[in-house]
C-alpha atoms as a PDB file:
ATOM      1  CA  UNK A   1       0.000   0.000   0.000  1.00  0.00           C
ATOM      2  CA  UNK A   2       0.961   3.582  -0.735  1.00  0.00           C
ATOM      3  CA  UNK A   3       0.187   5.960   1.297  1.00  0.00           C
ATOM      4  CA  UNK A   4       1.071  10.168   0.718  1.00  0.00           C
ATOM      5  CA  UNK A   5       0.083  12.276   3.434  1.00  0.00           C
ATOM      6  CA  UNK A   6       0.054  16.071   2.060  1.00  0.00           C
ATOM      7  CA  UNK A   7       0.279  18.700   4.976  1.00  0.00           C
ATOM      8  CA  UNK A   8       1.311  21.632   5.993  1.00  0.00           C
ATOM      9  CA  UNK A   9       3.641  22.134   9.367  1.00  0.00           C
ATOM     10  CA  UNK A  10       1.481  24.036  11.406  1.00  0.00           C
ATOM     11  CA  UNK A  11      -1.486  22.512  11.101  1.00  0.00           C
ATOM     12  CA  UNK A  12      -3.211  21.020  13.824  1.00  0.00           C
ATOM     13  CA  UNK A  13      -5.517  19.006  11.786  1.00  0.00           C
ATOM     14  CA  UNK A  14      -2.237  17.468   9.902  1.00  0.00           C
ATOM     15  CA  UNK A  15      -0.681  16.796  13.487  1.00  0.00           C
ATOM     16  CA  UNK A  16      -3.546  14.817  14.047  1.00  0.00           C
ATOM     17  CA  UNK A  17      -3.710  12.908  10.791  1.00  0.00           C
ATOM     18  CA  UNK A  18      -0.089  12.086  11.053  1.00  0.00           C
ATOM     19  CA  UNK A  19      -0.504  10.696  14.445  1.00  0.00           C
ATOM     20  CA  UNK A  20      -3.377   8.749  13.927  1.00  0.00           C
ATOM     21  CA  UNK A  21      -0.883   7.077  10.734  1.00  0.00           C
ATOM     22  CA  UNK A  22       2.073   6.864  13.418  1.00  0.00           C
ATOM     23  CA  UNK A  23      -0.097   5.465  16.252  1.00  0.00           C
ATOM     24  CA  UNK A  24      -1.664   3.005  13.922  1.00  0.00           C
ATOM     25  CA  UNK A  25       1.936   2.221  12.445  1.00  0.00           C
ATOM     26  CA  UNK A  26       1.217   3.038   8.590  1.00  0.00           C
ATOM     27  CA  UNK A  27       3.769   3.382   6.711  1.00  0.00           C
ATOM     28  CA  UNK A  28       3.596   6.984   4.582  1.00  0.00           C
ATOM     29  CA  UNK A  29       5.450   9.273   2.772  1.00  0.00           C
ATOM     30  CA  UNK A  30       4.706  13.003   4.330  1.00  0.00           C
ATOM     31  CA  UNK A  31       4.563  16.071   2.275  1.00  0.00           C
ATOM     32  CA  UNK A  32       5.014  19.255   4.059  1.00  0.00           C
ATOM     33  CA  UNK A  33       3.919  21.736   1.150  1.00  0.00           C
ATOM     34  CA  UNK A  34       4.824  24.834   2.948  1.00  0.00           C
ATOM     35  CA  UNK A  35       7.948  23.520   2.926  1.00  0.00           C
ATOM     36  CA  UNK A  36       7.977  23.174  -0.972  1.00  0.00           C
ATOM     37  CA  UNK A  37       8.756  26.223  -3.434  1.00  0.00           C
ATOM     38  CA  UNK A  38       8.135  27.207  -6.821  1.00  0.00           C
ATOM     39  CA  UNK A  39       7.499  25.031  -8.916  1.00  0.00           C
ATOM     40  CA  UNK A  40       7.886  21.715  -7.090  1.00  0.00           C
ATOM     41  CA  UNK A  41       5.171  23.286  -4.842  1.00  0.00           C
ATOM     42  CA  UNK A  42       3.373  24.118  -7.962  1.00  0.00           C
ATOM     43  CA  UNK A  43       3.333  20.415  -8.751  1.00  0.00           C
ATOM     44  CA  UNK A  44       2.386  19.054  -5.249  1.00  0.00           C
ATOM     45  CA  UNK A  45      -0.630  22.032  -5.010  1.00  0.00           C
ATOM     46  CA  UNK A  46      -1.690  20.342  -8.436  1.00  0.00           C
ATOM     47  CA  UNK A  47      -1.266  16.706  -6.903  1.00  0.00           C
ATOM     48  CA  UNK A  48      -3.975  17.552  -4.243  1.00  0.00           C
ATOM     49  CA  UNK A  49      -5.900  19.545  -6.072  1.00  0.00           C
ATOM     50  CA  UNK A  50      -6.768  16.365  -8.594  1.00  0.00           C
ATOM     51  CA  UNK A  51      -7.762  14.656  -4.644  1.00  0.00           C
ATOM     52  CA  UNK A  52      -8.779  17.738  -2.647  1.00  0.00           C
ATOM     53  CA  UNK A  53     -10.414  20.595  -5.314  1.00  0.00           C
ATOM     54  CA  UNK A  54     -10.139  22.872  -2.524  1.00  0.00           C
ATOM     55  CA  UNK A  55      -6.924  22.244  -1.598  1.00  0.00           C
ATOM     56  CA  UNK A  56      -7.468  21.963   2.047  1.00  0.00           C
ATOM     57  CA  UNK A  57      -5.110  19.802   4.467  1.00  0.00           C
ATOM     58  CA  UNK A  58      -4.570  17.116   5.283  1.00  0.00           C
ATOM     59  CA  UNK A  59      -5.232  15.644   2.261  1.00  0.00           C
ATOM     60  CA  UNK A  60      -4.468  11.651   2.421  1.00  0.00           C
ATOM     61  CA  UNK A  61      -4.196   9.571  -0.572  1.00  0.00           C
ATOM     62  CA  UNK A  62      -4.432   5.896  -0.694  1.00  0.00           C
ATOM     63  CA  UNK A  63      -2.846   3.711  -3.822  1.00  0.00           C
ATOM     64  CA  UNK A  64      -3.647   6.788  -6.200  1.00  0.00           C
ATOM     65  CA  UNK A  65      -7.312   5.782  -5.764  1.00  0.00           C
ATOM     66  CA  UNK A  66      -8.788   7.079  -2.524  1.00  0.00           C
ATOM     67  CA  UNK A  67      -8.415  10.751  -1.404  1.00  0.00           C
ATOM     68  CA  UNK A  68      -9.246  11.949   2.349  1.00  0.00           C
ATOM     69  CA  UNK A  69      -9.969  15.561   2.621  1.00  0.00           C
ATOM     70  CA  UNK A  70      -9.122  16.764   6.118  1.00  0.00           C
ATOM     71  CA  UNK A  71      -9.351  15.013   9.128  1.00  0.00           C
ATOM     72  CA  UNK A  72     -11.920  12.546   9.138  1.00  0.00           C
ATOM     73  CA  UNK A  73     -10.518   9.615  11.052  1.00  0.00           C
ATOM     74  CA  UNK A  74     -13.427   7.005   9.797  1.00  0.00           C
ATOM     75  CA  UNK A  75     -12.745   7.870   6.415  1.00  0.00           C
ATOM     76  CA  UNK A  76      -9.106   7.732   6.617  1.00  0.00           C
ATOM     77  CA  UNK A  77      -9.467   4.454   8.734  1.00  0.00           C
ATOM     78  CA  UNK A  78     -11.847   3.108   5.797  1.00  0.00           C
ATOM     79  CA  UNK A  79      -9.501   4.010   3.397  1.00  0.00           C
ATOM     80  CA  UNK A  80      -6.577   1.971   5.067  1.00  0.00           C
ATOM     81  CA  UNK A  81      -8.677  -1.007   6.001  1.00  0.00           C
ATOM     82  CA  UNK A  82      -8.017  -0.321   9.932  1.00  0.00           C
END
């Protein structure tokens, strides 16, 4: 399973999404996209947008099939068969 967790640092809602992967031990690759500049971030703030048309965070995606927007821990439990 691949898992991409697209965040930025200071938010809470991220914190808690990236715990909830951590405490259930998921393996992920995190994104910080405040982090990013130019046009890597360009790319990444495309990335979520084709998940997340908002572009809110978190944004989780699952296998390049299943896209969490924000913090819903029943979705994002769903979507890793937890």
């Amino acid at each position: 399973m691949h898992v991409v967790l697209y965040a930025l640092s200071t938010c809470g809602w991220c914190k808690r999404a990236k715990r909830l992967l951590d405490d259930n031990d998921v393996e992920y690759e995190l994104i910080y996209v405040d982090h990013l500049e130019g046009e890597e971030k360009d790319a990444v703030v495309a990335e979520v947008a084709k998940w997340n048309p908002r572009r809110s965070f978190p944004t989780l995606v699952v296998d390049d099939r299943i896209g969490v927007a924000g913090f819903k821990p029943e979705q994002i439990k769903e979507a890793l068969n937890l």
